[in-house]
PDB file of N, CA and C in Angstrom:
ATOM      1  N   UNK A   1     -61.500 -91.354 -83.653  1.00  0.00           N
ATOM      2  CA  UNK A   1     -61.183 -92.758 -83.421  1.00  0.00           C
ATOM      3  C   UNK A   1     -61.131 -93.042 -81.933  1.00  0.00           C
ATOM      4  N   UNK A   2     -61.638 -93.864 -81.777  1.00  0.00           N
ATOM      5  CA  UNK A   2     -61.878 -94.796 -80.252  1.00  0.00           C
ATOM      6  C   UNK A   2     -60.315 -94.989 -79.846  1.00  0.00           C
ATOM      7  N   UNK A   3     -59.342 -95.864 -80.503  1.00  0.00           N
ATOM      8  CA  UNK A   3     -58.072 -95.806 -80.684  1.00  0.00           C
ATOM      9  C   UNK A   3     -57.599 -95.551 -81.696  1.00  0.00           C
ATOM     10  N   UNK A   4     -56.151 -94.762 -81.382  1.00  0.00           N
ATOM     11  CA  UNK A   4     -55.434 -94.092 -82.876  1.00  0.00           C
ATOM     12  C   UNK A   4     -54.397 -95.596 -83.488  1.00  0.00           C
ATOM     13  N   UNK A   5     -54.992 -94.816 -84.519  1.00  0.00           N
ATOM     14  CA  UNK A   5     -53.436 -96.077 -85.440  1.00  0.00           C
ATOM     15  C   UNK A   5     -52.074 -96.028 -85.190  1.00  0.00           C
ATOM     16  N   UNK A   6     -51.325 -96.993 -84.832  1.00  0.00           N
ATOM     17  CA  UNK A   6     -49.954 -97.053 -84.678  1.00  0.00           C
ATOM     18  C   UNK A   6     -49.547 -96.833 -85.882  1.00  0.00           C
ATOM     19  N   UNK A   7     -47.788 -96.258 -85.594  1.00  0.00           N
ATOM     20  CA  UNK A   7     -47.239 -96.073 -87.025  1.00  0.00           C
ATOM     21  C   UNK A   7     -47.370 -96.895 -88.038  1.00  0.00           C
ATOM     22  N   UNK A   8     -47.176 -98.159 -87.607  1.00  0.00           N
ATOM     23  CA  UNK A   8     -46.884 -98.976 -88.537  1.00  0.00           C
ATOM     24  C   UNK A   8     -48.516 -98.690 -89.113  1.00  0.00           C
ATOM     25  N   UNK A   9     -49.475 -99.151 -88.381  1.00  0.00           N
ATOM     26  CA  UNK A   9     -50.724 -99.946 -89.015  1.00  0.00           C
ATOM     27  C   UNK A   9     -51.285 -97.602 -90.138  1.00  0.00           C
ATOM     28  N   UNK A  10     -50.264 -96.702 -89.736  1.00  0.00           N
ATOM     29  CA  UNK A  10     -50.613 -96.082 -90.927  1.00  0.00           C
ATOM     30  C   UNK A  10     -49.567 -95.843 -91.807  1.00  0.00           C
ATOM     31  N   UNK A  11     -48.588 -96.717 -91.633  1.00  0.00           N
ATOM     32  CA  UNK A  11     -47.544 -96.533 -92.806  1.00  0.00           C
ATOM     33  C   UNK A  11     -48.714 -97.726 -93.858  1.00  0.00           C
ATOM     34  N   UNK A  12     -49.338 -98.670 -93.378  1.00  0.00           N
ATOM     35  CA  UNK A  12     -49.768 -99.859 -94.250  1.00  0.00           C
ATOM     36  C   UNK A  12     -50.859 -98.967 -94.689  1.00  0.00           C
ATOM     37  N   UNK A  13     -51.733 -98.242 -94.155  1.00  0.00           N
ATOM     38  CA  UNK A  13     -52.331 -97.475 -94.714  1.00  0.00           C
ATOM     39  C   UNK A  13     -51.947 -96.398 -95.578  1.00  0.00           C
ATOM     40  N   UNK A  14     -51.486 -95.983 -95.664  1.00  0.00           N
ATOM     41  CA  UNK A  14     -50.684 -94.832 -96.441  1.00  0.00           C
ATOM     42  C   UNK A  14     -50.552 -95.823 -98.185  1.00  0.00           C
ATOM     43  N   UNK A  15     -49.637 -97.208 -97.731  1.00  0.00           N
ATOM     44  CA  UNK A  15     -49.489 -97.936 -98.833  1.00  0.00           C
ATOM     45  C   UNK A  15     -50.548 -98.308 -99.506  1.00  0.00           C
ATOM     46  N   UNK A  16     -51.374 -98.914 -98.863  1.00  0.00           N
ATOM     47  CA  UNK A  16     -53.162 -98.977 -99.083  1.00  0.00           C
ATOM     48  C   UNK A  16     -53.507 -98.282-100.128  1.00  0.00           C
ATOM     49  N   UNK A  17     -53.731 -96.965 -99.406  1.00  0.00           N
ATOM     50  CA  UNK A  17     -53.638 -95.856-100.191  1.00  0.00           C
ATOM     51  C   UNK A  17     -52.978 -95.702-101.449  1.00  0.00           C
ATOM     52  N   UNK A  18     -51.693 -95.940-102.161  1.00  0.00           N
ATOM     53  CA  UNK A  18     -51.217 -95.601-102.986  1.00  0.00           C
ATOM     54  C   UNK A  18     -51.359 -96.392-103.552  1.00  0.00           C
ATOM     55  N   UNK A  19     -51.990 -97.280-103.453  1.00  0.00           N
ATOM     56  CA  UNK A  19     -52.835 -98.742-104.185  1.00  0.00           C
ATOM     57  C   UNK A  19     -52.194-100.028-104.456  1.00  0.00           C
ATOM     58  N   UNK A  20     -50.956-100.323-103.278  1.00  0.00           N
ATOM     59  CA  UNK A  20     -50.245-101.496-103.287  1.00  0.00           C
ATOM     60  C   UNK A  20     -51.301-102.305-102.930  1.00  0.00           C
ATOM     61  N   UNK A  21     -51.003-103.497-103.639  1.00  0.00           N
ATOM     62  CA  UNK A  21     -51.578-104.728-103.306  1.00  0.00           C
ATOM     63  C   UNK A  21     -50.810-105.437-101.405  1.00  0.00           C
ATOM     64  N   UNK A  22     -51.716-106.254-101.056  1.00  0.00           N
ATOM     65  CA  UNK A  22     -50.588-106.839 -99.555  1.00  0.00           C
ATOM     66  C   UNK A  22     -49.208-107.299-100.375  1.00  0.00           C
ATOM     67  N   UNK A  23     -49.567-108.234-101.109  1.00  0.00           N
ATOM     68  CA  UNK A  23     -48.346-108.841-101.093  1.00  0.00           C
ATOM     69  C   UNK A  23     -47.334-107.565-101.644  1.00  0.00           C
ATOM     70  N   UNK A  24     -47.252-106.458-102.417  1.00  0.00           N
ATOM     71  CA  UNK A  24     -46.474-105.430-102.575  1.00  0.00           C
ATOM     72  C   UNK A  24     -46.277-104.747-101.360  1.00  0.00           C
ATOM     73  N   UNK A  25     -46.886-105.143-100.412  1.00  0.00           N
ATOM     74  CA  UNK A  25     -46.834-104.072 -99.190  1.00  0.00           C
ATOM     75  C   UNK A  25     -45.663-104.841 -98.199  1.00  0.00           C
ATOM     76  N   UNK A  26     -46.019-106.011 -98.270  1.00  0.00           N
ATOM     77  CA  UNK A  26     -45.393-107.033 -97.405  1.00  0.00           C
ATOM     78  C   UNK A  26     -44.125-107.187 -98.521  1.00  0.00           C
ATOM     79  N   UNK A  27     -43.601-107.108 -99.359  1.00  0.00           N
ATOM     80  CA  UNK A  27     -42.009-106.952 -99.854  1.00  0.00           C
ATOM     81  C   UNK A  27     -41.404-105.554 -99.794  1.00  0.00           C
ATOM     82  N   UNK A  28     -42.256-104.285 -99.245  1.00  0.00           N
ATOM     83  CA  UNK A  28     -42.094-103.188 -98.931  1.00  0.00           C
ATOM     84  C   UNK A  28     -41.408-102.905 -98.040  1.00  0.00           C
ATOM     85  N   UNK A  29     -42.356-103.558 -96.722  1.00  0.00           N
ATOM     86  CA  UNK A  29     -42.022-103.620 -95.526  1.00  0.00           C
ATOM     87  C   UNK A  29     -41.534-104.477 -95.108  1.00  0.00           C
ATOM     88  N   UNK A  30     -40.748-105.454 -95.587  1.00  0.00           N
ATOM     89  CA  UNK A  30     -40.351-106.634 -95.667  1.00  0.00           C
ATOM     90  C   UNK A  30     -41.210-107.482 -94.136  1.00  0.00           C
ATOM     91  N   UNK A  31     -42.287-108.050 -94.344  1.00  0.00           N
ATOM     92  CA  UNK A  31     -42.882-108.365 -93.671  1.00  0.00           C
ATOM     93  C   UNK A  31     -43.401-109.257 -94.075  1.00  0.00           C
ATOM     94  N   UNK A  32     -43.953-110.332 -92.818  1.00  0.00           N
ATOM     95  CA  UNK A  32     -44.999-111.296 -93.915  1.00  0.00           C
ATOM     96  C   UNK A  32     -45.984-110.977 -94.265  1.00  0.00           C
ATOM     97  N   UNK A  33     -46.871-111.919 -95.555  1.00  0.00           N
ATOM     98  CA  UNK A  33     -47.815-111.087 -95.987  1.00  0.00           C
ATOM     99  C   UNK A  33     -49.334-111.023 -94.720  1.00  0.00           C
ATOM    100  N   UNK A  34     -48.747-112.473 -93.707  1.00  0.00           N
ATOM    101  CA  UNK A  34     -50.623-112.726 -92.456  1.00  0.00           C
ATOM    102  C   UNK A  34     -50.012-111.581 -91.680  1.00  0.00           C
ATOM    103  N   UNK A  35     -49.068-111.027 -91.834  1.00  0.00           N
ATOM    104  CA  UNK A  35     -48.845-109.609 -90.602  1.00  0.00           C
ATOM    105  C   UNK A  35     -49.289-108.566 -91.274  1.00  0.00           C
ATOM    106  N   UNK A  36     -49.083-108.225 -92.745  1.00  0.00           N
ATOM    107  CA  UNK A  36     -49.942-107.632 -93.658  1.00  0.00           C
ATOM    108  C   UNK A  36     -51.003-107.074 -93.756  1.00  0.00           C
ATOM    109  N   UNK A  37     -51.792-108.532 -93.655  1.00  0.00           N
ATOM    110  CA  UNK A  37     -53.461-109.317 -93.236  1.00  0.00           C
ATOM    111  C   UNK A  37     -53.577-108.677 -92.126  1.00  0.00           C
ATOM    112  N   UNK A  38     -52.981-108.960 -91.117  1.00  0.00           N
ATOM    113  CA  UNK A  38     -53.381-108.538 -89.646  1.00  0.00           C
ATOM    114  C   UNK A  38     -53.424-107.195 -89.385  1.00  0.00           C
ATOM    115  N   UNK A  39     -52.628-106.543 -90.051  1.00  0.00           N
ATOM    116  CA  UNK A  39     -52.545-104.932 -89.785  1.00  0.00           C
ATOM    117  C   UNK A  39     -53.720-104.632 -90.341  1.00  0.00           C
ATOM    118  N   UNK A  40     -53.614-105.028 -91.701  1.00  0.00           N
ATOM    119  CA  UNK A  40     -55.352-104.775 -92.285  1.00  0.00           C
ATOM    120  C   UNK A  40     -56.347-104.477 -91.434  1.00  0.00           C
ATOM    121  N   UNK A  41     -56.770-105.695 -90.809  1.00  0.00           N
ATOM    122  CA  UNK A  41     -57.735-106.111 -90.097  1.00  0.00           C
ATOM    123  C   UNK A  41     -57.776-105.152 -88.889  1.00  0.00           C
ATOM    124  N   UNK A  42     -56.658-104.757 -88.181  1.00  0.00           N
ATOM    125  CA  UNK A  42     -57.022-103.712 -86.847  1.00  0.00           C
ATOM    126  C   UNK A  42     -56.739-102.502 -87.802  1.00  0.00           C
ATOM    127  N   UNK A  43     -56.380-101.790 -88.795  1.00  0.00           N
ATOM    128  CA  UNK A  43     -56.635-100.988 -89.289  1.00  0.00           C
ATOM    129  C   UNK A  43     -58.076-100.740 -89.518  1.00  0.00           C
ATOM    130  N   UNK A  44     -59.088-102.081 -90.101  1.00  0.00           N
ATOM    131  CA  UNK A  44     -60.616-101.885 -90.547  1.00  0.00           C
ATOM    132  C   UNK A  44     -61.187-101.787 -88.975  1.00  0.00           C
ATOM    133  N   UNK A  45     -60.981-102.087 -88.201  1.00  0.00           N
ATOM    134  CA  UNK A  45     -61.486-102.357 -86.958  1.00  0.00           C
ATOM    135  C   UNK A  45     -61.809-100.977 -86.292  1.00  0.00           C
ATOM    136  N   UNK A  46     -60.418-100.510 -86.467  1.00  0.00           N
ATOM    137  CA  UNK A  46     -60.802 -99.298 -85.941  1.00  0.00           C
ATOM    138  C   UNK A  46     -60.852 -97.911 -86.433  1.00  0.00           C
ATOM    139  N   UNK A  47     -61.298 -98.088 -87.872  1.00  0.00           N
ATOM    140  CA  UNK A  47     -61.711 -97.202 -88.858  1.00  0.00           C
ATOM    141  C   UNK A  47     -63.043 -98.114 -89.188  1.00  0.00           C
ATOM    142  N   UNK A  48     -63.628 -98.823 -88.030  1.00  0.00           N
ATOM    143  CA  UNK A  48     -64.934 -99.095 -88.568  1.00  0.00           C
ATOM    144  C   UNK A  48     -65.493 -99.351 -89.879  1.00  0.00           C
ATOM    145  N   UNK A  49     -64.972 -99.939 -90.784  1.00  0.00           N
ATOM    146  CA  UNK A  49     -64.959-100.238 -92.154  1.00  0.00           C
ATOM    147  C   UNK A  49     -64.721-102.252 -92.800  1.00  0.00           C
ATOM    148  N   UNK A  50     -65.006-102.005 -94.007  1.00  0.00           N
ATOM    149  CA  UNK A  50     -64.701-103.159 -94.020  1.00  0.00           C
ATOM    150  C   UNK A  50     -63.926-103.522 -95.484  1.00  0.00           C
ATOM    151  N   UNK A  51     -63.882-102.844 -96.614  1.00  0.00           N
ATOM    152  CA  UNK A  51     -63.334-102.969 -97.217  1.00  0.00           C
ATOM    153  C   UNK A  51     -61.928-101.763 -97.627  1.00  0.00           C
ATOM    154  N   UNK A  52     -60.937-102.083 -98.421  1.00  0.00           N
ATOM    155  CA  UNK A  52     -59.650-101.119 -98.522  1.00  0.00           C
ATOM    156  C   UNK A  52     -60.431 -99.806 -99.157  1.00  0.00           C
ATOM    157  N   UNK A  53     -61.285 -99.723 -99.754  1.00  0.00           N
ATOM    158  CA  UNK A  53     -61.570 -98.296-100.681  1.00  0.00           C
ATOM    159  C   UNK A  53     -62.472 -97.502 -99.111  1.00  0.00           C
ATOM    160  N   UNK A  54     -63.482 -98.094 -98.583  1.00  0.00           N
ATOM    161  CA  UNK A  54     -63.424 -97.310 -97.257  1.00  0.00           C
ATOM    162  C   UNK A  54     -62.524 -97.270 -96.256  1.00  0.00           C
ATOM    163  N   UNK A  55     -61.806 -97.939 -95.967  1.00  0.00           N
ATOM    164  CA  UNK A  55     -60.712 -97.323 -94.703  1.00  0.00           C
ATOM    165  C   UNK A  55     -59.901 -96.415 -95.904  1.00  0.00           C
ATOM    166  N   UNK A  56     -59.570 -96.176 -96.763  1.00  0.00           N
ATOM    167  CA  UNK A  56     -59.019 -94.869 -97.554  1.00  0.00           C
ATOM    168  C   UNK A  56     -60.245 -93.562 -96.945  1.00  0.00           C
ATOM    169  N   UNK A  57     -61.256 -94.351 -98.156  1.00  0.00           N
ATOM    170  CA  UNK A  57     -61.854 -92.658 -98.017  1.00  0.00           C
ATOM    171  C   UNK A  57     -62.278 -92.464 -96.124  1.00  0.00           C
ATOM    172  N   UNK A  58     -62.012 -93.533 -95.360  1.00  0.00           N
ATOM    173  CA  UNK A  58     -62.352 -92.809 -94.119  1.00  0.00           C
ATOM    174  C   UNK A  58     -61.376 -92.275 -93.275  1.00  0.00           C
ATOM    175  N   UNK A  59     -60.425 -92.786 -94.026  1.00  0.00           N
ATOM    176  CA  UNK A  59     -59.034 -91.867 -93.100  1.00  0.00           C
ATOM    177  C   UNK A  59     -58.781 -90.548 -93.891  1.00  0.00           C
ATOM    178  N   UNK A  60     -59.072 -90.695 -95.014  1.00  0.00           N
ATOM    179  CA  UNK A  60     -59.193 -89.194 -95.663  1.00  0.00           C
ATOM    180  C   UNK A  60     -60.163 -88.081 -95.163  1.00  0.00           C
ATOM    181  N   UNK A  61     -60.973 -88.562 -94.559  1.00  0.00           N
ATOM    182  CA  UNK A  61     -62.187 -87.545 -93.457  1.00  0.00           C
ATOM    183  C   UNK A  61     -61.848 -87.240 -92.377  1.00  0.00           C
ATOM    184  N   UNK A  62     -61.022 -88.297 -91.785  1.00  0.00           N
ATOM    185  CA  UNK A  62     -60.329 -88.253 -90.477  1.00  0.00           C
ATOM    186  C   UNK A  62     -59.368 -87.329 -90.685  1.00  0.00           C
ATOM    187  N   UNK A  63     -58.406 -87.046 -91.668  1.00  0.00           N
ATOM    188  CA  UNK A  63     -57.406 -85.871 -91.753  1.00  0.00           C
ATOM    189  C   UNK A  63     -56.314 -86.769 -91.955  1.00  0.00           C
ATOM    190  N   UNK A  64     -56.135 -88.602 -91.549  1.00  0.00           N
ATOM    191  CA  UNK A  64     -55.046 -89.527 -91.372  1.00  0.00           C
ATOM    192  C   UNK A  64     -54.469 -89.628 -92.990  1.00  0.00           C
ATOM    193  N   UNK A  65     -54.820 -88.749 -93.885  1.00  0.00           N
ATOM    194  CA  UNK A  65     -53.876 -89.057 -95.302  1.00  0.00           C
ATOM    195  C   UNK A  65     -53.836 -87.829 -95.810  1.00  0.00           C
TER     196      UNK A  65
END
């Protein structure tokens, strides 16, 4: 990775992962759900991806799960 993921943006990944929906993620983390959204989004950014089933399987290559 160009830049590494902050905790947070791989705790949301991690959740990702275990197949929460945002809005389950965002009553998780008690967060809103566009900060949710937003983590998403620099999560795909810089796992070069664009949907949730590839930033999984690409952080799973990376070693990040």
């Amino acid at each position: 990775l160009v830049e590494p993921l902050s905790d947070r943006e791989l705790e949301v990944l991690h959740l990702i992962a275990a197949g929460l929906s945002n809005r389950e993620i965002c009553e998780r983390l008690v967060l809103a759900l566009s900060t949710v959204k937003g983590h998403n989004r620099v999560i795909f950014g810089k796992l070069q991806v664009q949907r949730r089933t590839e930033a999984v399987a690409r952080a799973r290559a990376l070693g990040l799960l």
